[in-house]
Protein backbone atom coordinates (compact mmCIF):
# COMPACT_ATOMS: atom_id res chain seq x y z
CA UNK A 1 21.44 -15.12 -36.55
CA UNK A 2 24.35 -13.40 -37.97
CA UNK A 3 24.01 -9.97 -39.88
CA UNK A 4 25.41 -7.31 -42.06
CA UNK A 5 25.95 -4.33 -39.57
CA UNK A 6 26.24 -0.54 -40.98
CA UNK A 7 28.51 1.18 -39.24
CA UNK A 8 30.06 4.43 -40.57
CA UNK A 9 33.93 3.78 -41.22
CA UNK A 10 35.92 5.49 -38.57
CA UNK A 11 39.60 3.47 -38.98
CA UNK A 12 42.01 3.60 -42.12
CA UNK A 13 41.94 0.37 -44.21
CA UNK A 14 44.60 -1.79 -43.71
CA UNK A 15 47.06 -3.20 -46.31
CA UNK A 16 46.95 -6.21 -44.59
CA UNK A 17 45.07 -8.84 -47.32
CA UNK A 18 45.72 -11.80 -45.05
CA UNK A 19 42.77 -13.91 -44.32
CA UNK A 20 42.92 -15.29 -41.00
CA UNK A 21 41.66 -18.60 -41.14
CA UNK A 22 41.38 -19.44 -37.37
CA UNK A 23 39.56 -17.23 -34.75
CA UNK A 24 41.58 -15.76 -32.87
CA UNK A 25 38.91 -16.42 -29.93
CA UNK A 26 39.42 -20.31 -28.45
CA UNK A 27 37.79 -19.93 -24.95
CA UNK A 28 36.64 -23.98 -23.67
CA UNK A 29 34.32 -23.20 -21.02
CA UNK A 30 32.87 -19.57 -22.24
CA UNK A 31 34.36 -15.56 -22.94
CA UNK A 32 36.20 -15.03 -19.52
CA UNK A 33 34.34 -12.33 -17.12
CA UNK A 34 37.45 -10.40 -17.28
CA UNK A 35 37.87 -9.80 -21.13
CA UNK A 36 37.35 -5.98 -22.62
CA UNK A 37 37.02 -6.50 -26.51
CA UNK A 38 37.83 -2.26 -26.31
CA UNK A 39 38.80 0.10 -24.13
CA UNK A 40 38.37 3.96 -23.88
CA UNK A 41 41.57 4.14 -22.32
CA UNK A 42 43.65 2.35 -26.10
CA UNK A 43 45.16 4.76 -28.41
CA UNK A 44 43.90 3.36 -32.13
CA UNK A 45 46.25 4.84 -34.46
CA UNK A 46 44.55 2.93 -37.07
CA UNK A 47 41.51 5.82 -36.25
CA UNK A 48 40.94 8.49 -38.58
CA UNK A 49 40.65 12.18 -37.23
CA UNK A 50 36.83 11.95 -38.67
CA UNK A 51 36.37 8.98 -37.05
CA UNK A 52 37.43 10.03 -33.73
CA UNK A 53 34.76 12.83 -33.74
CA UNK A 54 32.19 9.85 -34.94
CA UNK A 55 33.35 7.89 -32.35
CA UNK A 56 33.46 10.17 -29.64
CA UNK A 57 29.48 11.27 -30.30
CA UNK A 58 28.58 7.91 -31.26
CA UNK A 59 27.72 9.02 -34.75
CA UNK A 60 29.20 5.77 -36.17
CA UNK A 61 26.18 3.46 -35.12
CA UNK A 62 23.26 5.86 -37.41
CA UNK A 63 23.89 3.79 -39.66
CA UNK A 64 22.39 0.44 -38.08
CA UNK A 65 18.86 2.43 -37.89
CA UNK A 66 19.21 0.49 -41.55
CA UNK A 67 19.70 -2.48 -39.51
CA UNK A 68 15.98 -1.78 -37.06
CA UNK A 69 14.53 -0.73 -40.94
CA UNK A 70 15.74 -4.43 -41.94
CA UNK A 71 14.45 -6.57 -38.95
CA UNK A 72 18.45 -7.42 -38.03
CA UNK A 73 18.55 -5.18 -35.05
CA UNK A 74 15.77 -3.35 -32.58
CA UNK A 75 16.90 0.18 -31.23
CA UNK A 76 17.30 -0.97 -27.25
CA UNK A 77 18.60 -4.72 -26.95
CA UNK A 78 22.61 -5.95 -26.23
CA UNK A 79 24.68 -4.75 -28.99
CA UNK A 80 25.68 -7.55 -31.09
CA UNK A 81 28.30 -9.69 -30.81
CA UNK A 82 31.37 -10.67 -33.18
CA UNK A 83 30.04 -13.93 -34.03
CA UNK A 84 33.35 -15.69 -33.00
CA UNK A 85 33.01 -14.74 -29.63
CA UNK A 86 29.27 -15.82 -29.57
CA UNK A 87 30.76 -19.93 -30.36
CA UNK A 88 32.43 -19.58 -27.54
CA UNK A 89 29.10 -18.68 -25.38
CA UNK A 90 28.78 -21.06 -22.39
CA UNK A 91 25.47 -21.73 -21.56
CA UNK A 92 24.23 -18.88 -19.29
CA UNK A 93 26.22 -16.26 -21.61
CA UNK A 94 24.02 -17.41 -24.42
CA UNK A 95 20.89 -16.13 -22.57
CA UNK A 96 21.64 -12.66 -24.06
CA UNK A 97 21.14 -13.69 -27.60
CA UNK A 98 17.47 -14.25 -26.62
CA UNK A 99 16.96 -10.90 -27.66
CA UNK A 100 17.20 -8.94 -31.07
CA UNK A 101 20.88 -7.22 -30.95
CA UNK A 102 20.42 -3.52 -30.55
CA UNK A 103 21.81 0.48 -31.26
CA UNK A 104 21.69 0.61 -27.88
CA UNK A 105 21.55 -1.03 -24.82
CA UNK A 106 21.66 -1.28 -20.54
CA UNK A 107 25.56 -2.55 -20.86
CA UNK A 108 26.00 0.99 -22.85
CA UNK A 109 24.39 3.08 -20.20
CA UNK A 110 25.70 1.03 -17.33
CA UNK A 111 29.50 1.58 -18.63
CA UNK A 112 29.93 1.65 -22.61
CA UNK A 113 33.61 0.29 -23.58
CA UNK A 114 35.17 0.26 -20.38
CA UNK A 115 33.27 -2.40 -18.45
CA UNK A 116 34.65 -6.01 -18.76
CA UNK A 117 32.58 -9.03 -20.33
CA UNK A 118 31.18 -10.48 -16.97
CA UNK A 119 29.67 -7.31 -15.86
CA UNK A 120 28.62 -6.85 -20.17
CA UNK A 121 26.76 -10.27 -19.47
CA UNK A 122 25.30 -9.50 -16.18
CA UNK A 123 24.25 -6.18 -17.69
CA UNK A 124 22.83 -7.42 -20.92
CA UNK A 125 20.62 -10.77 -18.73
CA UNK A 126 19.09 -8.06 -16.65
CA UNK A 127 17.77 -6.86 -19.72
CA UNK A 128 16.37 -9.80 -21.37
CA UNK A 129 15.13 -10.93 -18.00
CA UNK A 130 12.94 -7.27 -17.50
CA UNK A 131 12.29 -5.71 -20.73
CA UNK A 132 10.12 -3.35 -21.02
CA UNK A 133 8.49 -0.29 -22.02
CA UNK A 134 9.53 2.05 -19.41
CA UNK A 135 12.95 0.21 -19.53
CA UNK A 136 13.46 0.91 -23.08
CA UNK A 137 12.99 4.45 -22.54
CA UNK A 138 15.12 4.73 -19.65
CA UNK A 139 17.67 3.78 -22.01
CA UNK A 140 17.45 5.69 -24.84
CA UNK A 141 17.13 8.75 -22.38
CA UNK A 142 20.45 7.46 -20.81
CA UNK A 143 21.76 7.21 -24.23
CA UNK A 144 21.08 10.50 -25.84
CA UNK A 145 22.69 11.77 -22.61
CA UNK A 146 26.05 10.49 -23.03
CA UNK A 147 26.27 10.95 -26.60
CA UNK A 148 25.95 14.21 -25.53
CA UNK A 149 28.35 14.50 -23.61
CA UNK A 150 30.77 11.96 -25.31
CA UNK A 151 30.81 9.86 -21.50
CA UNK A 152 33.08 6.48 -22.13
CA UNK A 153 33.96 6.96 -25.57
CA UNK A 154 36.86 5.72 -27.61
């Protein structure tokens, strides 16, 4: 079910008032295993100097706690998807929306931005397939640990 997400804003607003009208996501037969939607390793220059302290700490997703507070989002589950790339789910990537959408989640502690969508998907199944308790904490353990240390971000 799509959702508001809070995020705090970490990129300058564009000039750009076009409204694009067509997704610019038309995969037939599901989001190729091979597709990053970001990576660590871009240079944003769109990204404030704020926002790439945010960023780096993770700081920008507090704001979806507002999101667990509203029922939209749990604190461990896949993060949620741009709902253009959702339509073009195949069947076995739509097993991951099984689940609420979450701050956090095994894909993020398995690999963050860097890994591509197959391994996201194979990440994110594993999840729905054994949640859990004592997986949920694992997690968030794993979590507060690299937002420590900043590991994988953009």
């Amino acid at each position: 079910m799509p959702f508001q997400i809070y995020k705090f804003r970490s990129m300058k607003i564009s000039n750009n008032n076009s409204t694009q009208s067509k997704s610019p996501y038309d995969w037939e037969d599901g989001v190729p295993d091979d597709f990053i939607f970001k990576s660590t390793k871009d240079f944003h220059p769109s990204v404030t100097n704020i926002g790439r302290i945010i960023r780096k700490y993770s700081l920008d997703e507090l704001p979806q706690f507002l999101n667990v507070l509203k029922g939209d989002m749990s604190v461990v589950g896949p993060r949620p998807e741009i709902t253009d790339i959702t339509k073009c789910y195949n069947s076995h990537q739509t097993n991951r929306l099984l689940v609420k959408p979450g701050i956090t989640g095994w894909a993020q502690v398995n690999g963050r931005s860097e890994i591509p969508h197959g391994e996201k998907i194979k990440f994110d199944l594993f999840y729905v397939n054994n949640q859990s308790l004592i997986l949920d904490l694992k997690i968030m353990f794993l979590t507060a640990i690299q937002a420590l240390v900043a590991k994988d971000a953009i």
